[in-house]
Structures are given as structure tokens and as C-alpha cells.
Protein backbone atom coordinates (compact mmCIF):
# COMPACT_ATOMS: atom_id res chain seq x y z
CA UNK A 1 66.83 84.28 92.50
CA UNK A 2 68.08 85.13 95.99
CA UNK A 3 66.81 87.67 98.66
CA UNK A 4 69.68 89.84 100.45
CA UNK A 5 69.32 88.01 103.33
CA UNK A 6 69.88 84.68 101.23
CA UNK A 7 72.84 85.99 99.24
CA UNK A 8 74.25 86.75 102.65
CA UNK A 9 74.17 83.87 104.00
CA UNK A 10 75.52 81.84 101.18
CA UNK A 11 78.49 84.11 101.28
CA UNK A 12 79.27 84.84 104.63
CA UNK A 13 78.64 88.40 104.25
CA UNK A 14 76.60 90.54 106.10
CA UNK A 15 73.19 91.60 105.28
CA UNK A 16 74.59 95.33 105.66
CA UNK A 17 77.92 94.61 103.52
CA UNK A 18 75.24 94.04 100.53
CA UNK A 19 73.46 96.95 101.27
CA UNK A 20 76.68 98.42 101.34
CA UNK A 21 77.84 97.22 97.66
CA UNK A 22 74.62 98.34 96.56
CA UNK A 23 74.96 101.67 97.88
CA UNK A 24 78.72 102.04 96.14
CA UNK A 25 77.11 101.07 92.59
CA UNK A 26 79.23 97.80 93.00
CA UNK A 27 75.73 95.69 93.09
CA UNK A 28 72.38 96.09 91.86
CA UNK A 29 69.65 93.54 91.94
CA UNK A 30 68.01 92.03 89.26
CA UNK A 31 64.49 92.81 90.25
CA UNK A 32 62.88 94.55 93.07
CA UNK A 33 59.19 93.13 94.01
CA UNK A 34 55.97 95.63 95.04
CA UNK A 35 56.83 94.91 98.67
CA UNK A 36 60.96 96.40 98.39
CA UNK A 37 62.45 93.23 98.35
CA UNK A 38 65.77 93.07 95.94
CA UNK A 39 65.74 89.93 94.08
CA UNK A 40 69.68 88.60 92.70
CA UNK A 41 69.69 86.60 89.76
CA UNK A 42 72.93 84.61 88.17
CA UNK A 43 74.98 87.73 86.58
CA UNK A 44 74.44 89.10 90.12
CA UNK A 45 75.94 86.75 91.99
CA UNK A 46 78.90 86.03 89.85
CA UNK A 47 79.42 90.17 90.13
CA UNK A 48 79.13 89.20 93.61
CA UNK A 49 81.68 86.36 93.49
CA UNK A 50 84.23 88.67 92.04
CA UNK A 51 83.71 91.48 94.54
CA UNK A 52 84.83 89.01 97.31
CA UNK A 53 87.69 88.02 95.49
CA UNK A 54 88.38 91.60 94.70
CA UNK A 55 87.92 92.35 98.46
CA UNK A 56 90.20 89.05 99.72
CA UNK A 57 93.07 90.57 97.65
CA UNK A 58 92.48 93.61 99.63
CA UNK A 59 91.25 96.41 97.03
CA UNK A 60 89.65 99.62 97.09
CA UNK A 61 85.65 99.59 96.53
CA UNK A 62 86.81 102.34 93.83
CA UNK A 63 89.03 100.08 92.52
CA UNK A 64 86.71 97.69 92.31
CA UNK A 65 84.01 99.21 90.73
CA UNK A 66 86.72 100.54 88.11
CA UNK A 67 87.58 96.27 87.58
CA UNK A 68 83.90 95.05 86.84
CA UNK A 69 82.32 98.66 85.31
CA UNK A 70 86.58 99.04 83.04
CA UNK A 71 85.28 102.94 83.00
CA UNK A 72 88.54 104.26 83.41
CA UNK A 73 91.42 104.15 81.25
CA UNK A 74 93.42 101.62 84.11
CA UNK A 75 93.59 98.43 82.51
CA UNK A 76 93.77 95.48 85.06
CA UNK A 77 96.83 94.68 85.19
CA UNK A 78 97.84 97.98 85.70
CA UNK A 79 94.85 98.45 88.63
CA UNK A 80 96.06 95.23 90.12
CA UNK A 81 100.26 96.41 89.89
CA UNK A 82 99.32 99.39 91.77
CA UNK A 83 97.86 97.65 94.30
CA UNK A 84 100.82 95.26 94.88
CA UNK A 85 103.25 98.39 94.93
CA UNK A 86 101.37 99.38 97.58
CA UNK A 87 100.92 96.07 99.38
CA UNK A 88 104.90 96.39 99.08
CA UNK A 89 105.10 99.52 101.06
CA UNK A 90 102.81 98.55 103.43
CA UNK A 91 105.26 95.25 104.19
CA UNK A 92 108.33 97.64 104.51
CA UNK A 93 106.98 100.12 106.82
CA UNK A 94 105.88 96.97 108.69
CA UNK A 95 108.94 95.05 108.62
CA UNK A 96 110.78 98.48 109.68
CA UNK A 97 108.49 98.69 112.27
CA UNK A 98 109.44 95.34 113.67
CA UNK A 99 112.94 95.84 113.52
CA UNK A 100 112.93 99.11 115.65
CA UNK A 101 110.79 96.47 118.08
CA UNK A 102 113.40 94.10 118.31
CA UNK A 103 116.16 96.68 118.57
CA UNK A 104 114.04 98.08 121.33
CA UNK A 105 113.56 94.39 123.47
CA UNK A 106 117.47 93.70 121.83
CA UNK A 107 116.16 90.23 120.78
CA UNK A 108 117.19 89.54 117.25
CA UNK A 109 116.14 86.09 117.31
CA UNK A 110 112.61 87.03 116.89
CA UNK A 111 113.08 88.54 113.26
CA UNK A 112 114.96 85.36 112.37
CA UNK A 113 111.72 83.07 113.53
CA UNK A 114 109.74 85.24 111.32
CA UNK A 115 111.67 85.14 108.41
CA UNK A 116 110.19 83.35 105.26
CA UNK A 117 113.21 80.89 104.19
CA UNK A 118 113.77 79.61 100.97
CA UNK A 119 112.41 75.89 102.21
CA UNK A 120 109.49 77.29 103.15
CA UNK A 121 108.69 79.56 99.84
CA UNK A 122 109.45 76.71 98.04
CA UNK A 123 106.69 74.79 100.59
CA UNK A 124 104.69 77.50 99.81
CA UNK A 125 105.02 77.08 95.99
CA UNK A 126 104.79 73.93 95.59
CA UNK A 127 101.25 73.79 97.70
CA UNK A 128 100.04 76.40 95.52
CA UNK A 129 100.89 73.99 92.66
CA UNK A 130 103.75 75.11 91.00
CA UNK A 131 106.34 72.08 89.74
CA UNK A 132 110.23 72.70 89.06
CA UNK A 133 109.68 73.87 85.62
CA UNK A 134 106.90 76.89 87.04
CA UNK A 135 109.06 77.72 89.42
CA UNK A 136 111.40 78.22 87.18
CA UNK A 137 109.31 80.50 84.77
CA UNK A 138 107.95 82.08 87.94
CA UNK A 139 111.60 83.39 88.26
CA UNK A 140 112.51 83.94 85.11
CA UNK A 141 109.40 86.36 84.75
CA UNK A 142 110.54 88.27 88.07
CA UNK A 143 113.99 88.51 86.89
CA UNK A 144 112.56 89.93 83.70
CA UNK A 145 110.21 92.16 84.97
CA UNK A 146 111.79 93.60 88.19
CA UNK A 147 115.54 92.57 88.72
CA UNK A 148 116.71 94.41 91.41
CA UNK A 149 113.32 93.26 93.12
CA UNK A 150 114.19 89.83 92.30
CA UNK A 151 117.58 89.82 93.87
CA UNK A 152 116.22 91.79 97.07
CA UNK A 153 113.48 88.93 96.91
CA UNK A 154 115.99 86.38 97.31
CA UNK A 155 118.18 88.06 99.46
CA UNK A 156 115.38 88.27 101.71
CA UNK A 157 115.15 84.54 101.90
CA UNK A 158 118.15 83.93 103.30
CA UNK A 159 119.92 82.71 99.58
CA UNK A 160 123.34 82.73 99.13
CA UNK A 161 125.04 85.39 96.55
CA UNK A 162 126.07 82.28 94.30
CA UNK A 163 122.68 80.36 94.28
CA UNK A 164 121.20 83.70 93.74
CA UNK A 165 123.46 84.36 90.59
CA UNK A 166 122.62 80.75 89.94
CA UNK A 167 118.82 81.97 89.87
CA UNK A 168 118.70 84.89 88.06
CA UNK A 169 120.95 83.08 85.35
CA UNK A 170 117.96 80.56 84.83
């Protein structure tokens, strides 16, 4: 069992940010002793462990709470697809937003150094673990799932209009 103060500190949180959880109905503890101290056992702190990964992917607290309490009809995936549709907006506005910058300083070398390549997202990839054959699967799943995404994806890289046809023929 672990005080607030402990379960901060093993996480890198804030004393307040578990107060904070608390307060939202994200975390409760386990046991509360005659002098007010909360007391988190196990189930706590692997609710715990998922609200920071929750929170590192960059969701709501109401989302959330909807993931580890499934009270609304939102499955997951469907919670999680949201969420990436509007990560996707977010990068747009913000990669409009630099180009007006670099029309404004007329320097379009600096959206070039920016760019992600296709080297480097296969770099990428591959340090996340992904071999030839999930890469592969990786794009055939894209290709089925969102195929004019998947050819603005590669465009985006930098890809040629014949590798990309190559690509989304796998």
C-alpha cells in the first residue's frame, strides 16, 4: 500500500495531480486510515499506470474516465480514432501555420529540414520494432482502412508517384 505522497513519487506525478484524479472520479484509494490518509493498493496503481499512459497519448480526463469506467456506449477503438482525427487536425492547422511562417521570412528551406522523409519513417519504424514483413502489413492496413490518407501519407514523405503505386499495390 502506498500513501499519495509515495505514489507520487514513484510516478513522477505531483502530489496535487493525484488529488486531482481523485477529484475527477479517475482514482480512488483503497483505504482511508482514522487520521485522512488515502492508502493505494495494487488495482490502484495499475488504474494509475493506465491513466499516465492515457494522459502520454494526450486524452481527455473525460475520455479517460469513459476508457477504464466503458460507461458510455464509445468502444475504445472508437474513443481512441477520435482522438487521432483530432491529433490530425491539430498537425494541419500547425503545419499551415508554419507554412504562412516561412512564406512570411520567404525561407522555404526550413519546411524541407522539418520534413519527416521516408529514411527516417522507416528509422522510425524499424526502432519501434517493426521488420519488412510489419511494415508491410502496417501499410497494407492503412491502405485498407484510409486510402486517400495513405497516399497523402506518403506523399508527405517525399515518395515518388511510382513507389507510391508500388506501395499501395502491396
Amino acid at each position: 500500500m502506498l500513501t499519495v505522497t509515495q505514489l507520487a513519487r514513484k510516478y513522477g506525478l505531483s502530489r496535487a495531480a493525484i488529488l486531482y484524479y481523485e477529484r475527477e472520479g479517475l482514482l480512488q484509494p483503497s483505504h482511508r486510515s482514522d487520521n485522512g490518509y488515502r492508502w493505494y493498493g495494487y488495482e490502484e496503481i495499475e488504474r494509475l499506470e493506465a491513466i499516465i499512459s492515457y494522459r502520454s497519448y494526450g486524452l481527455s480526463v473525460t475520455n479517460i474516465k469513459d476508457l477504464l469506467d466503458r460507461k458510455t456506449g464509445m468502444s475504445q477503438a472508437q474513443i481512441l480514432k477520435d482522438h487521432f482525427n483530432e491529433l490530425e487536425k491539430e498537425i494541419n492547422l500547425l503545419r499551415k501555420q508554419q507554412k504562412a511562417i516561412v512564406a512570411l521570412l520567404q525561407e522555404p528551406k526550413l519546411i524541407e529540414a522539418n520534413m519527416v522523409t521516408k529514411e527516417r519513417w522507416v528509422e522510425i519504424m524499424k526502432a519501434a520494432g517493426f521488420d519488412e514483413a510489419a511494415m508491410r502489413t502496417w501499410h497494407q492496413k492503412f491502405e485498407e482502412m484510409e486510402p486517400d490518407e495513405h497516399q497523402n501519407f506518403l506523399e508527405s514523405l517525399g515518395i515518388n508517384s511510382e513507389e507510391i503505386k508500388r506501395i499501395r499495390n502491396l
